[in-house]
C-alpha atoms as a PDB file:
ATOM      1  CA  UNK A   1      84.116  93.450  80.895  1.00  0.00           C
ATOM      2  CA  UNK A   2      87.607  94.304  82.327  1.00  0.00           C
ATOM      3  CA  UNK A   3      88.292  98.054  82.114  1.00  0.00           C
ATOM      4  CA  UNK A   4      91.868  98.587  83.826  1.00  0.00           C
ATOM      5  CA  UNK A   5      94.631  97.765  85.907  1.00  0.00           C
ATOM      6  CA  UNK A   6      93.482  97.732  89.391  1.00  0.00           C
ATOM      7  CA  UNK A   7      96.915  97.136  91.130  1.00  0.00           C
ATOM      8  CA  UNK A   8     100.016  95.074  90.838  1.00  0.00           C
ATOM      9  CA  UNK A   9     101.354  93.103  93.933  1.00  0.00           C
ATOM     10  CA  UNK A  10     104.834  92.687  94.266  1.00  0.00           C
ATOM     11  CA  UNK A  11     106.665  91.126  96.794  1.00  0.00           C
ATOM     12  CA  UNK A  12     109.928  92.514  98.106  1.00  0.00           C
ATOM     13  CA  UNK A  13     112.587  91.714 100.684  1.00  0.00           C
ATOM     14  CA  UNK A  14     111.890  95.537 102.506  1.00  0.00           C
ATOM     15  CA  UNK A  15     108.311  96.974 102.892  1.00  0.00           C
ATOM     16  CA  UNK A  16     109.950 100.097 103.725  1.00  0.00           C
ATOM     17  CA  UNK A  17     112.705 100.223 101.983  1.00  0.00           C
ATOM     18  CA  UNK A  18     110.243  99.758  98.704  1.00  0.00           C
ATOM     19  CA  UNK A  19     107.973 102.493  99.824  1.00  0.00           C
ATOM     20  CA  UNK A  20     110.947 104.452 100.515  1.00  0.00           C
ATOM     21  CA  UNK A  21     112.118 103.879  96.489  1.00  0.00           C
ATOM     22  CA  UNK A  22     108.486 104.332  95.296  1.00  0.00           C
ATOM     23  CA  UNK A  23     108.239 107.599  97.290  1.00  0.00           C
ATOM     24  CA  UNK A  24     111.440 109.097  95.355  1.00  0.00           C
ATOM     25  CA  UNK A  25     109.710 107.777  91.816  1.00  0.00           C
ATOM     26  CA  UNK A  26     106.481 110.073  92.849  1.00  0.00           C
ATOM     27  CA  UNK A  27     104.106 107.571  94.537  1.00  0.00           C
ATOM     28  CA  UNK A  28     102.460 107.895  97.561  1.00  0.00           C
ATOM     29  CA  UNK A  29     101.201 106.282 100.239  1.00  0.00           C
ATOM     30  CA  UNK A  30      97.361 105.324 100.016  1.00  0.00           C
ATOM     31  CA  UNK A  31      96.830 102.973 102.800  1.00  0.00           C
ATOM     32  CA  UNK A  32      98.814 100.328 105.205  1.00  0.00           C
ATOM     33  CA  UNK A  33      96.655  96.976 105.386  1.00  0.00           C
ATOM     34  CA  UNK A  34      97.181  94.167 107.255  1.00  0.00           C
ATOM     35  CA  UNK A  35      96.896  92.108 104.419  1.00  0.00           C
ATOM     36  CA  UNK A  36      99.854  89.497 103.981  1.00  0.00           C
ATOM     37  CA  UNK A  37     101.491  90.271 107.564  1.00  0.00           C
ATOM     38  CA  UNK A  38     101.335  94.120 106.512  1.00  0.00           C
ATOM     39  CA  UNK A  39     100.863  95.885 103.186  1.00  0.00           C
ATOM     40  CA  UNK A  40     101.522  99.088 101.649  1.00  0.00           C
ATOM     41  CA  UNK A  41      99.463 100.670  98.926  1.00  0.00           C
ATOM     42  CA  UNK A  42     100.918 102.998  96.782  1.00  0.00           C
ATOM     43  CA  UNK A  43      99.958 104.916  93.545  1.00  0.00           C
ATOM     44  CA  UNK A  44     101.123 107.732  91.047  1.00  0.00           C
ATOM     45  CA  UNK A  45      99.038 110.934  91.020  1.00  0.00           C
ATOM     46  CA  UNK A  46      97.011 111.278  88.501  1.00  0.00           C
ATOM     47  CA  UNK A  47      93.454 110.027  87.625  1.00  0.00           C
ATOM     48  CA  UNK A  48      93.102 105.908  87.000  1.00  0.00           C
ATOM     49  CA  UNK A  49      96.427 105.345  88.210  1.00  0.00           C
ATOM     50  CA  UNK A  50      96.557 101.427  89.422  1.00  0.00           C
ATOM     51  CA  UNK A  51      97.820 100.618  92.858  1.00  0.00           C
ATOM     52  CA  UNK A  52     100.773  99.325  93.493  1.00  0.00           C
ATOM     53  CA  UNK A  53     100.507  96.932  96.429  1.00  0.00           C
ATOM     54  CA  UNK A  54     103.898  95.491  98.245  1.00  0.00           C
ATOM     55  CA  UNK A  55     104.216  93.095 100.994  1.00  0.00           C
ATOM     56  CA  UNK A  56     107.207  91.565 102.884  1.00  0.00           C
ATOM     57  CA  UNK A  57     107.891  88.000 100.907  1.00  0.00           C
ATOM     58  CA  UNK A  58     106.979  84.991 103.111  1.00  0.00           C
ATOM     59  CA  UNK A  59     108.355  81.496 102.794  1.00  0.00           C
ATOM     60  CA  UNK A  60     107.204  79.528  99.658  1.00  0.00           C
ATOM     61  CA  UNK A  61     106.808  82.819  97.815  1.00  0.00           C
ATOM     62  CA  UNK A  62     109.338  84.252  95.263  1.00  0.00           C
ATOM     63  CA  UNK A  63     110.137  88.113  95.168  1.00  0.00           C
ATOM     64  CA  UNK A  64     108.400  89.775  92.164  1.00  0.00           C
ATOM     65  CA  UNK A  65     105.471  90.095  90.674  1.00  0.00           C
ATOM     66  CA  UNK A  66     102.206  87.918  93.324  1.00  0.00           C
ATOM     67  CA  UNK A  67      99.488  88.848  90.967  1.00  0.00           C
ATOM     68  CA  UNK A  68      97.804  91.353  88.597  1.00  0.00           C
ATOM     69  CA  UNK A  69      94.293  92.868  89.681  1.00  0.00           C
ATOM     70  CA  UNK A  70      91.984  94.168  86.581  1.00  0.00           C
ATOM     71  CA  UNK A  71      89.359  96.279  86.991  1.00  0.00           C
ATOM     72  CA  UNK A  72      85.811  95.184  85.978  1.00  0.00           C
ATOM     73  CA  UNK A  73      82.708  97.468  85.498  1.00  0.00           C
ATOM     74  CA  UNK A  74      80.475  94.014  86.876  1.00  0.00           C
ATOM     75  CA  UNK A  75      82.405  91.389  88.663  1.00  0.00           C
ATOM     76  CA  UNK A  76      79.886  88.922  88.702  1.00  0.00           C
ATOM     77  CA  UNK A  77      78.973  88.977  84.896  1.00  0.00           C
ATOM     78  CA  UNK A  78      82.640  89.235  83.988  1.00  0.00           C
ATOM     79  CA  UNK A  79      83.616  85.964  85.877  1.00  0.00           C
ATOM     80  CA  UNK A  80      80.725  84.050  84.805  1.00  0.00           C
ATOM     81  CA  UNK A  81      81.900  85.193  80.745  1.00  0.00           C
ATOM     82  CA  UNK A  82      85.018  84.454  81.960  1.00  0.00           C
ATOM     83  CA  UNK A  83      84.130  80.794  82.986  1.00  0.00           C
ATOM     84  CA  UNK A  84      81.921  80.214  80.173  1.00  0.00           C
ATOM     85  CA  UNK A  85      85.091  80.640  77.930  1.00  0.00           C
ATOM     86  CA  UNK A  86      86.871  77.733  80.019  1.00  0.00           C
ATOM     87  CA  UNK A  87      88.669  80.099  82.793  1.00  0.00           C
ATOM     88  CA  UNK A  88      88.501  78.540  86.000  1.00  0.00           C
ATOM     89  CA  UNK A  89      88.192  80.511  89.753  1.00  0.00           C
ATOM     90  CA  UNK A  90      88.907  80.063  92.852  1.00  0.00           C
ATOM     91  CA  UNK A  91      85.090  80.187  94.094  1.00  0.00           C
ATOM     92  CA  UNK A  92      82.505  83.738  93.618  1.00  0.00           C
ATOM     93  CA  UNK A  93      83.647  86.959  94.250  1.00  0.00           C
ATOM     94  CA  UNK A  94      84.145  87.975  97.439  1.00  0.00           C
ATOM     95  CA  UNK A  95      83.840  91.155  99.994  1.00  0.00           C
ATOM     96  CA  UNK A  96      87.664  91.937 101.067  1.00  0.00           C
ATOM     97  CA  UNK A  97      86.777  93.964 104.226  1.00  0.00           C
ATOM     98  CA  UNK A  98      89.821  96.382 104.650  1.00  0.00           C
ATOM     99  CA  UNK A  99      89.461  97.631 100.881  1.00  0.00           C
ATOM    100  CA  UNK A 100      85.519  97.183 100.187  1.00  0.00           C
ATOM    101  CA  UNK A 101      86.568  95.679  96.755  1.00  0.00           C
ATOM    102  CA  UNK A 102      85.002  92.364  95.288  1.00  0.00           C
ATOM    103  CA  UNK A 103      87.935  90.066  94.148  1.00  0.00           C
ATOM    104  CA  UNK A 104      87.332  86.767  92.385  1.00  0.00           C
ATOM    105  CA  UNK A 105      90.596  84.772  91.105  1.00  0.00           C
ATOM    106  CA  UNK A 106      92.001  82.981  88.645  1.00  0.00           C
ATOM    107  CA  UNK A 107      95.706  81.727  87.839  1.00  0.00           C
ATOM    108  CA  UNK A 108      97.037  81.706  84.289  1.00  0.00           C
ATOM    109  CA  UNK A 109      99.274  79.234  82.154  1.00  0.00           C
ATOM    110  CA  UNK A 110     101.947  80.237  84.481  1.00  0.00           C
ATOM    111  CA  UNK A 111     100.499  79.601  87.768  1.00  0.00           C
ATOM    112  CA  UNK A 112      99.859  83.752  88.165  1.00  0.00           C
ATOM    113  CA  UNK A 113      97.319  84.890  90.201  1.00  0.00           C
ATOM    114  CA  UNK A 114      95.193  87.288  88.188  1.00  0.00           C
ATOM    115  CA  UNK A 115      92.173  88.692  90.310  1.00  0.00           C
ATOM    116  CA  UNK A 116      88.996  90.354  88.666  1.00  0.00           C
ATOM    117  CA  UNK A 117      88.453  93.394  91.178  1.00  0.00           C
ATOM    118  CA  UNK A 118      84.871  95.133  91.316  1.00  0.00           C
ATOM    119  CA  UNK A 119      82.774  97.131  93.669  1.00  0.00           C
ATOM    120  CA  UNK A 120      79.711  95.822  95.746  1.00  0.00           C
ATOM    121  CA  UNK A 121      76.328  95.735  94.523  1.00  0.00           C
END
């Protein structure tokens, strides 16, 4: 069952100018990954507050939105409900090291990534 927003990536021109704007809107900095050349993590304070994830855009990618990461209380059960309702992914959920999250995706009608993100087992 999906439960929340995990995070939002967006893709921007400036990594630090973006963190710089985010900063001044009341987000801070949770972590810098090496994820897609270098990535910034950044979220509002406050309890269940999704993550907003920016990275420097890279050529064949547009600036905006890269994909939308919900929250799942099982991973594994979720995808395969997912699936049996015709949803397609990109393979089984998988251990991202940096961030010890499970992430499994899918794309939707518009060619959006949408990732299911869940805890080990």
């Amino acid at each position: 069952m999906i439960t929340s927003i995990d995070h939002i990536e967006l893709v921007v021109r400036d990594v630090e100018e973006e963190v710089g704007f985010l900063e001044k809107l009341g987000f801070r900095v949770v972590r810098r990954t090496p994820h897609r050349g270098g990535s910034v993590e950044l979220q509002l304070p406050g309890p269940h507050q999704p993550i907003v994830e920016i990275h420097k855009v890279r050529e064949g990618e547009a600036i905006g939105m890269n994909h939308l990461g919900l929250g799942v209380d099982d991973i594994s059960k979720t995808q395969a409900e997912l699936e049996a309702k015709g949803l397609p992914f990109n393979g089984e959920p998988r251990l991202i090291v940096d961030t010890q999250r499970m992430l499994s995706n899918t794309v939707d009608p518009n060619g959006w990534d949408v990732q299911l993100v869940g805890k080990p087992s």
